[in-house]
N, C-alpha and C. Protein backbone atom coordinates (compact mmCIF):
# COMPACT_ATOMS: atom_id res chain seq x y z
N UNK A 1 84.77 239.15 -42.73
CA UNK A 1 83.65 238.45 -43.35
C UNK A 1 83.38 237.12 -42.64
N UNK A 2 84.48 236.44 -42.06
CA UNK A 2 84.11 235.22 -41.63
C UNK A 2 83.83 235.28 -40.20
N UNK A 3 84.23 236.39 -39.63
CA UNK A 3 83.01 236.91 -37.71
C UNK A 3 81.99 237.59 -38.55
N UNK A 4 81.55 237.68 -39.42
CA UNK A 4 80.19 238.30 -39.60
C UNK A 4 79.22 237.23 -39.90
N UNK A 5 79.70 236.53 -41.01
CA UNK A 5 78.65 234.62 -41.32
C UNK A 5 78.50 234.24 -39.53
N UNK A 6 79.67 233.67 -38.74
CA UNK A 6 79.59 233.29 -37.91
C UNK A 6 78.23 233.94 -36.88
N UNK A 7 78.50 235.06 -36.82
CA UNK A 7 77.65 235.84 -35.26
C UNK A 7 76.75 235.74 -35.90
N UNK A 8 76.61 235.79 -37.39
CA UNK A 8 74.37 235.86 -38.08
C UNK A 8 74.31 234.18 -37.69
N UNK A 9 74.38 233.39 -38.21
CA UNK A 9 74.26 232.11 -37.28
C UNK A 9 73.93 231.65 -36.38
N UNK A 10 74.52 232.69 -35.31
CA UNK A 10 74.30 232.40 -33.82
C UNK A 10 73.31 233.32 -33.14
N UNK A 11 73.17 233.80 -33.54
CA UNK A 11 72.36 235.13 -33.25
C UNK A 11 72.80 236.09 -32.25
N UNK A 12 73.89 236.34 -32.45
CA UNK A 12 74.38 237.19 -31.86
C UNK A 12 74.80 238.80 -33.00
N UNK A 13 75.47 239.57 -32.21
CA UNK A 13 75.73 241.13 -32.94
C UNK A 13 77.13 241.23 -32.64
N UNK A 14 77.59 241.90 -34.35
CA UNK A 14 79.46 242.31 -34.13
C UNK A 14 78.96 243.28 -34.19
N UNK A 15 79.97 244.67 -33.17
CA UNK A 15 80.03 245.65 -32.90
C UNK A 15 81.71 245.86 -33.23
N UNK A 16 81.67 246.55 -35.04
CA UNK A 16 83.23 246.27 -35.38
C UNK A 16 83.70 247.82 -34.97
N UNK A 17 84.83 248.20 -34.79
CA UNK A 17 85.24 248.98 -34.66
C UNK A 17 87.12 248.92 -35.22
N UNK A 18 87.24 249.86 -37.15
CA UNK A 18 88.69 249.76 -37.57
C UNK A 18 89.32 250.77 -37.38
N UNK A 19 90.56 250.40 -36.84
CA UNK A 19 91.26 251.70 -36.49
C UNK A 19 92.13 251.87 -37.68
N UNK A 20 92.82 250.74 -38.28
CA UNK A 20 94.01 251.49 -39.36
C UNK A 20 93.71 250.83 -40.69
N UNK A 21 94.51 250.54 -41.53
CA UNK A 21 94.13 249.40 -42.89
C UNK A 21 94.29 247.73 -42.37
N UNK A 22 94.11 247.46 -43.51
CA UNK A 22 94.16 245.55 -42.86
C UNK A 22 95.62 245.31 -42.77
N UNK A 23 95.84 243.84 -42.43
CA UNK A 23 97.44 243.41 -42.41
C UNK A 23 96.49 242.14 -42.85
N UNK A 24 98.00 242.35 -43.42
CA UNK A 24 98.37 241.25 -44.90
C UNK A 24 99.03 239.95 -43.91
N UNK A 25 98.20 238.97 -44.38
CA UNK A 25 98.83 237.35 -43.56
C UNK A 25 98.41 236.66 -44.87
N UNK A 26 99.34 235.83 -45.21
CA UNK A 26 99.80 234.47 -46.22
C UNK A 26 99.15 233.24 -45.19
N UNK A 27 97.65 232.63 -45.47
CA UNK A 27 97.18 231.67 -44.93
C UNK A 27 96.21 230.64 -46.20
N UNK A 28 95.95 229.76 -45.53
CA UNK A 28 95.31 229.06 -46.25
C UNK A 28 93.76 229.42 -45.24
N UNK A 29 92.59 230.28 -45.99
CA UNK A 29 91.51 230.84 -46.11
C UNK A 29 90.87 229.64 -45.06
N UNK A 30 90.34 228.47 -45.74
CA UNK A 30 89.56 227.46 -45.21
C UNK A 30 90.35 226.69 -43.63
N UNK A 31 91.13 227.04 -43.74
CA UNK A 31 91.81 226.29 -42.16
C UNK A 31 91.66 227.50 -41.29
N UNK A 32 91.84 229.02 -41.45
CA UNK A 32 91.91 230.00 -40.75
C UNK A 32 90.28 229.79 -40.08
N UNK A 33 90.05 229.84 -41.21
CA UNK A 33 88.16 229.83 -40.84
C UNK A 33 87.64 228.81 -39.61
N UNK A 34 88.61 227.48 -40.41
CA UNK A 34 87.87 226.52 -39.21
C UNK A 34 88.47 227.03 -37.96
N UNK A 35 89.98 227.43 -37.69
CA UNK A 35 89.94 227.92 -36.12
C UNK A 35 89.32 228.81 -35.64
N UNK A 36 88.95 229.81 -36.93
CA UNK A 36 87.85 230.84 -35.97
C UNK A 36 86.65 230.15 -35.66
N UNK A 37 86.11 229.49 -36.58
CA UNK A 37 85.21 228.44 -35.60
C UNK A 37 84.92 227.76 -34.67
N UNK A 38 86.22 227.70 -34.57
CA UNK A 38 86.32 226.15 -33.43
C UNK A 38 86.59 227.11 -32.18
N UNK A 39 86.92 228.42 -32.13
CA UNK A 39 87.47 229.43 -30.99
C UNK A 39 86.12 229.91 -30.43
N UNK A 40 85.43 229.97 -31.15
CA UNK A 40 84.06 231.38 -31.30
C UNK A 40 83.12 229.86 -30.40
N UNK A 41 83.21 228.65 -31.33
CA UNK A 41 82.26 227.59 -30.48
C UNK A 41 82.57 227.18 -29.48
N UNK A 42 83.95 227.35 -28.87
CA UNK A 42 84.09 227.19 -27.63
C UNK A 42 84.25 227.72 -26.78
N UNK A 43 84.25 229.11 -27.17
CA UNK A 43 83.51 230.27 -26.19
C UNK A 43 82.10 230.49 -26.44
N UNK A 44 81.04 230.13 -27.02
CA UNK A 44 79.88 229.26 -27.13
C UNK A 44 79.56 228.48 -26.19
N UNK A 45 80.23 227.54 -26.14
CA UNK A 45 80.10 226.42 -25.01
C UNK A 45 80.47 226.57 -23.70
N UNK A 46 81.05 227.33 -23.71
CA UNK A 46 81.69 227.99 -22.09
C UNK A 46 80.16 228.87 -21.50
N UNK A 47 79.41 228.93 -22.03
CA UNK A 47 78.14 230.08 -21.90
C UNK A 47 78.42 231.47 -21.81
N UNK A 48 79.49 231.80 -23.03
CA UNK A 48 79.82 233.13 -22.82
C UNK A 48 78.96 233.76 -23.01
N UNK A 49 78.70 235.14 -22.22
CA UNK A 49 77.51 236.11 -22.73
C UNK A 49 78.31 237.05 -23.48
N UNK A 50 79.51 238.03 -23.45
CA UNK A 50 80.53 238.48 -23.79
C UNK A 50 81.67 237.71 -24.59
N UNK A 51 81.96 238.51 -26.01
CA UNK A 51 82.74 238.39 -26.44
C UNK A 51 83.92 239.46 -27.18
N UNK A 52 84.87 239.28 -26.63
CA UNK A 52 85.43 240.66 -27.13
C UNK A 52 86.68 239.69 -27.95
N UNK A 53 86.92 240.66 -29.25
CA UNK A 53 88.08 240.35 -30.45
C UNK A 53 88.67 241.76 -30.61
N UNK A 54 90.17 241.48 -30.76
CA UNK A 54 90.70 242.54 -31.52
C UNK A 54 91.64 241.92 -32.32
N UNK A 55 91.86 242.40 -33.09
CA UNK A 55 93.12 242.63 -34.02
C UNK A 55 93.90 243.37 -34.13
N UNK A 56 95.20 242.85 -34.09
CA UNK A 56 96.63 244.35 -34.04
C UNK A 56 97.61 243.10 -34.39
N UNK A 57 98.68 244.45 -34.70
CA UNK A 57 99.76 244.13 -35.47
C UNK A 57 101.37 244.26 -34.24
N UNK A 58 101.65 243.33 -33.90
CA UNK A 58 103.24 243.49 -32.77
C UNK A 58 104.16 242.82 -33.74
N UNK A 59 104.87 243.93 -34.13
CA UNK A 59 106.40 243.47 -35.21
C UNK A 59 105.78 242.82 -36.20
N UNK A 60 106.57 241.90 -36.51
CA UNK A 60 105.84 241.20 -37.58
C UNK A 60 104.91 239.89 -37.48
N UNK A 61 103.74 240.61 -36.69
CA UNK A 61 102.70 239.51 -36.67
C UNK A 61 101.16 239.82 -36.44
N UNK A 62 100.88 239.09 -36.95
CA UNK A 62 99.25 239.72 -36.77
C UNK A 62 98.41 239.26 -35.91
N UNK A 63 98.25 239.55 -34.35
CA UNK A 63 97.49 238.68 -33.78
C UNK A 63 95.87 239.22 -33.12
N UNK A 64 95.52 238.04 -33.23
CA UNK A 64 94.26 237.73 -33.03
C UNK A 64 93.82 237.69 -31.69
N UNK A 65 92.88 238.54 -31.13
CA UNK A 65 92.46 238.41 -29.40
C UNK A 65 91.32 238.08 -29.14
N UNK A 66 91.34 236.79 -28.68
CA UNK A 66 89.31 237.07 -28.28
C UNK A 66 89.52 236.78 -26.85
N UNK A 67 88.47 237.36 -25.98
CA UNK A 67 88.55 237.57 -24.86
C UNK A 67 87.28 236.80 -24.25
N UNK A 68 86.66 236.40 -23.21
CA UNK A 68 85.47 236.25 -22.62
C UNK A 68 85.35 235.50 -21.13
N UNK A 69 84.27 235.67 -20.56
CA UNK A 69 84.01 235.06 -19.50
C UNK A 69 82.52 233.83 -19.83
N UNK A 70 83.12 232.84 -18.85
CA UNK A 70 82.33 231.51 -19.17
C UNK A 70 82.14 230.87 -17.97
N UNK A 71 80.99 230.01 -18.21
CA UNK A 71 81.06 229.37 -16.94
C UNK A 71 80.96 227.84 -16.58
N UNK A 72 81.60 227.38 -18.35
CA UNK A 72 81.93 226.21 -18.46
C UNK A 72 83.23 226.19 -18.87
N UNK A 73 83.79 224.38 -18.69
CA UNK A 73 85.08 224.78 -19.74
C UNK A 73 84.54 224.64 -21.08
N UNK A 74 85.06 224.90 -21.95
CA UNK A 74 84.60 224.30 -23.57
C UNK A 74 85.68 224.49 -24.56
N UNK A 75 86.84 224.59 -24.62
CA UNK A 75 87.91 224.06 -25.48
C UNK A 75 88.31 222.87 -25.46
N UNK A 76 88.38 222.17 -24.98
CA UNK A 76 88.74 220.75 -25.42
C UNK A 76 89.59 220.46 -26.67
N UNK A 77 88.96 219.47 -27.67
CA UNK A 77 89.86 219.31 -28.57
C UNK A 77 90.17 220.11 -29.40
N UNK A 78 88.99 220.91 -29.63
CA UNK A 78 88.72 222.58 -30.43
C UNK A 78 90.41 223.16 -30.51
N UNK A 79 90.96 222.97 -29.34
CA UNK A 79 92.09 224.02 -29.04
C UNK A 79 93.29 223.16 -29.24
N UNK A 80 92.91 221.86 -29.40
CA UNK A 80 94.37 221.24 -30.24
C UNK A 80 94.06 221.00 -31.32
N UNK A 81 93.25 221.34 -31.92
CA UNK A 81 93.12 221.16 -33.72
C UNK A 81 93.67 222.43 -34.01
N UNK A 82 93.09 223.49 -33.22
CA UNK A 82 93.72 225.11 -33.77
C UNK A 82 94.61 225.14 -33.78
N UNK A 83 95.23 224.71 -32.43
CA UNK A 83 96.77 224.77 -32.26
C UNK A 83 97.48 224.36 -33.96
N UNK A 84 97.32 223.07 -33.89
CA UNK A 84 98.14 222.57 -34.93
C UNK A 84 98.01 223.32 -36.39
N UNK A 85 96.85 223.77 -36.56
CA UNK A 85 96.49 224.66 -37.87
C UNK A 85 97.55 225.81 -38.03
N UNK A 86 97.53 226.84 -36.71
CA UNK A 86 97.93 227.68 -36.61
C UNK A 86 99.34 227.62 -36.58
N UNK A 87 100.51 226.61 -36.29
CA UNK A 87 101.30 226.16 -36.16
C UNK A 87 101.82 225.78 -37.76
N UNK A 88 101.16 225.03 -38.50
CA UNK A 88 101.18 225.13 -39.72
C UNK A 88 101.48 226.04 -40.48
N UNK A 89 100.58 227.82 -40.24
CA UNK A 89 100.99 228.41 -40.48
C UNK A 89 102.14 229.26 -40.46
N UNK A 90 102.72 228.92 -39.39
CA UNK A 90 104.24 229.48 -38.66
C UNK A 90 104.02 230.09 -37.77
N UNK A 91 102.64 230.05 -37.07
CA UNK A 91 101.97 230.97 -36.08
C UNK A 91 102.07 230.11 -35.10
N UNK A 92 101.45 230.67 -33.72
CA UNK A 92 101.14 230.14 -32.39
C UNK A 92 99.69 230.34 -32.04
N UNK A 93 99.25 229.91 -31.34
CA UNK A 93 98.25 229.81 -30.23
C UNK A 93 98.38 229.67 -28.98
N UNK A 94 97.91 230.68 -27.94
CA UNK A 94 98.25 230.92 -26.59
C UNK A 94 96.57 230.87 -25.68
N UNK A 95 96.40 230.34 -24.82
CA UNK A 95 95.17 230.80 -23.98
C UNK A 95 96.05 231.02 -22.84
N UNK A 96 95.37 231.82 -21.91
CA UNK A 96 95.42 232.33 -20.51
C UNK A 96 94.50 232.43 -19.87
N UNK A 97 93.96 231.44 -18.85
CA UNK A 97 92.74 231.36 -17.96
C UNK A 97 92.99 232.78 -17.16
N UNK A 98 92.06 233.08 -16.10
CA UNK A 98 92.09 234.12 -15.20
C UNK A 98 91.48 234.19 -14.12
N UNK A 99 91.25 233.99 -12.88
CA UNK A 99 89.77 233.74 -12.04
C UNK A 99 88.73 234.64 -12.27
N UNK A 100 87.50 233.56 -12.10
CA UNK A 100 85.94 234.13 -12.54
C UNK A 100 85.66 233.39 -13.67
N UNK A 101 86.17 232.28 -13.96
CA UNK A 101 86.60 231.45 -15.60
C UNK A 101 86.84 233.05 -16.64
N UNK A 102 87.35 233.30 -16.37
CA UNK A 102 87.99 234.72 -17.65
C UNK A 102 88.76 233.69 -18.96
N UNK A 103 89.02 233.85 -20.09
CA UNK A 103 90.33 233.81 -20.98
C UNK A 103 89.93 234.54 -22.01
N UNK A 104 91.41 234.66 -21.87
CA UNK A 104 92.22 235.07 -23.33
C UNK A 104 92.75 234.04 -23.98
N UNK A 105 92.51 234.35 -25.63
CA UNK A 105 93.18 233.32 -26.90
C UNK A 105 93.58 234.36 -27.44
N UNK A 106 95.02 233.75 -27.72
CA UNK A 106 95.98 234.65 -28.84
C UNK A 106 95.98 233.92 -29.72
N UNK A 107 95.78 234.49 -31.01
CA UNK A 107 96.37 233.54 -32.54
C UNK A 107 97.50 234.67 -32.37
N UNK A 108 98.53 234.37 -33.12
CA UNK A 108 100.05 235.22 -33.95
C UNK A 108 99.96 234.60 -35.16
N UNK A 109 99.77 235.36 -36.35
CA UNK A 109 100.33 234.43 -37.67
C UNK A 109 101.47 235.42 -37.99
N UNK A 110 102.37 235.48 -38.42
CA UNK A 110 103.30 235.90 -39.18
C UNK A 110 103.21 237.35 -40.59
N UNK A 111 103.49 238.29 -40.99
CA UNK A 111 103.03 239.51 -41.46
C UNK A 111 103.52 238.43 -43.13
N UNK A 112 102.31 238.89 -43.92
CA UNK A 112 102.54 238.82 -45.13
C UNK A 112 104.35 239.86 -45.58
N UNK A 113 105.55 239.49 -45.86
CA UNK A 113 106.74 240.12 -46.03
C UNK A 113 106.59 240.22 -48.05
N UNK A 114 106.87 241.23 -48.13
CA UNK A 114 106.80 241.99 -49.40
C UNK A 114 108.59 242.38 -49.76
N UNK A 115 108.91 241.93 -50.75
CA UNK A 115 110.43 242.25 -51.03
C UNK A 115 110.44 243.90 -50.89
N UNK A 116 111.49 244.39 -50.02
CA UNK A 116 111.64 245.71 -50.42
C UNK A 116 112.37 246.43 -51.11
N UNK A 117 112.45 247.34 -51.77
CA UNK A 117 113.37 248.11 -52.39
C UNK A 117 114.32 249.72 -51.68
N UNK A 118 115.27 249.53 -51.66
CA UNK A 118 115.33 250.82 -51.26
C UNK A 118 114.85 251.93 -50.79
N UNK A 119 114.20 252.25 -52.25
CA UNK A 119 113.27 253.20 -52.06
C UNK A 119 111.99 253.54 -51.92
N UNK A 120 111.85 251.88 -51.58
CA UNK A 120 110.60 252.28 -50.49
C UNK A 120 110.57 252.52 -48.91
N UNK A 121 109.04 252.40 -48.34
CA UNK A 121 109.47 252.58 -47.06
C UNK A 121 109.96 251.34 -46.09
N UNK A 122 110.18 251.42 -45.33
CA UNK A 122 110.94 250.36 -44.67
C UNK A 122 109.88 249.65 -43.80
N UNK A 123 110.63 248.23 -43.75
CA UNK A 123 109.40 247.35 -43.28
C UNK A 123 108.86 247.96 -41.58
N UNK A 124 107.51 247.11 -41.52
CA UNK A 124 107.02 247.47 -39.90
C UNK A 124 107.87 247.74 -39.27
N UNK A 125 107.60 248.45 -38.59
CA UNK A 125 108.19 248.98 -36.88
C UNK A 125 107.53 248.11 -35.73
N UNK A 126 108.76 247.79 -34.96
CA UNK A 126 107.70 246.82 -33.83
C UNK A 126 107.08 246.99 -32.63
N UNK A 127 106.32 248.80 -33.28
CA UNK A 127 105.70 249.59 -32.45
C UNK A 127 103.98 248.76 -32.08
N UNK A 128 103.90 248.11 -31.47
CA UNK A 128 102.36 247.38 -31.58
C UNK A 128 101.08 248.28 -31.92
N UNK A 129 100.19 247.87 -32.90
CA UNK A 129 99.48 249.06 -33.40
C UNK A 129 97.87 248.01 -33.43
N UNK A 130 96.87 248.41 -32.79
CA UNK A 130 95.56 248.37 -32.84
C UNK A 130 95.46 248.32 -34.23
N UNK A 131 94.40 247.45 -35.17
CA UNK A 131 94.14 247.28 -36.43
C UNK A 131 92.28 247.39 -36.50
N UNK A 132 91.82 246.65 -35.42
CA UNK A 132 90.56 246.89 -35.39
C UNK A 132 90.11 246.07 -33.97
N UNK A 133 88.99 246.37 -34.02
CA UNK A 133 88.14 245.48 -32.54
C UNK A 133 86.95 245.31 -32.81
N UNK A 134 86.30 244.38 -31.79
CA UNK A 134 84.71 243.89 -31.98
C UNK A 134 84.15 243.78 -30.92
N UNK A 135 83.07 243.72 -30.61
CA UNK A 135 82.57 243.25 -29.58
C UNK A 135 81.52 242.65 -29.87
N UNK A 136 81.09 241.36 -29.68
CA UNK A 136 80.06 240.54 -30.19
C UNK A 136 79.25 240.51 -28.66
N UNK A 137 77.58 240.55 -28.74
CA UNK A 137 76.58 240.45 -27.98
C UNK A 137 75.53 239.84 -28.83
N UNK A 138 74.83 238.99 -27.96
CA UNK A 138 73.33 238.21 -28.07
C UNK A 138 72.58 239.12 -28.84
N UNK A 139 71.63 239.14 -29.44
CA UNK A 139 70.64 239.86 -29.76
C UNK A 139 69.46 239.22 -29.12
N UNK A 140 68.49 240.52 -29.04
CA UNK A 140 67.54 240.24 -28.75
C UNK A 140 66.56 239.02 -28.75
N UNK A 141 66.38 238.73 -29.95
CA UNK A 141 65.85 237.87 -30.55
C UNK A 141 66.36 236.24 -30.06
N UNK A 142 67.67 236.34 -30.01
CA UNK A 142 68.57 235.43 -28.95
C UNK A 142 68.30 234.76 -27.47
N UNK A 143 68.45 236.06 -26.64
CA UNK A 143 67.94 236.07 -25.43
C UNK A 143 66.43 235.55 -24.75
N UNK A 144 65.59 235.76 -25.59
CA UNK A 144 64.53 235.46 -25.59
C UNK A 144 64.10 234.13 -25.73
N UNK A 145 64.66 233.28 -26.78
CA UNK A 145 64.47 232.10 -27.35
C UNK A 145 65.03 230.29 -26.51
């Protein structure tokens, strides 16, 4: 819900694509939000035309991928406010430049942990599993303007 407010805003298009059920993360709603903000606007500012997100689950964590090419820098402080948010949460934040200005941003937050019982099933496997993906593009209406 909160890449969907975002991309109508901008005028751009999510192209979601879910592969399994959601994963459960223990966050505080309004801080998560502002780093997806502050991630999405500074791949904004980079003049990304491309944006690619996924979501998946490695052991016990839920991380966050957005991908793009730019041809400015534009993280700046954006990426030490997230940092520290995300850090808060017990999570990390990672970028990885690439040549051609490419990056990758990782969020990791930590898996919502549920007491188990016996006889239930046993927690995650730390088989890494695709949860969903996106691909955000300009719209028309965008391009034009």
């Amino acid at each position: 819900s909160i890449l969907d407010e975002e991309i109508a805003n901008a005028h751009m298009q999510l192209i979601s694509r879910k592969v399994d059920g959601p994963l459960d993360v223990e966050v505080d709603e309004k801080q998560i939000c502002q780093v997806l903000r502050l991630l999405l606007d500074s791949a904004r500012a980079s003049a990304a035309k491309d944006i690619s997100l996924s979501l998946q689950q490695a052991g016990q964590e839920a991380i966050f991928t957005m991908r793009y090419q730019g041809t400015r820098a534009g993280l700046g402080t954006g990426l030490h406010v997230s940092r520290k948010i995300v850090e808060r949460h017990e999570g990390h934040l990672e970028i990885q430049s690439f040549p051609e200005s490419r990056r990758a941003i990782f969020m990791a937050l930590p898996l919502f942990q549920r007491q188990h019982n016996h006889e239930e099933t046993p927690p995650t496997t730390l088989v890494p599993q695709t949860q969903a993906s996106w691909a955000v593009a300009y719209t028309e209406e965008y391009a034009t303007s």
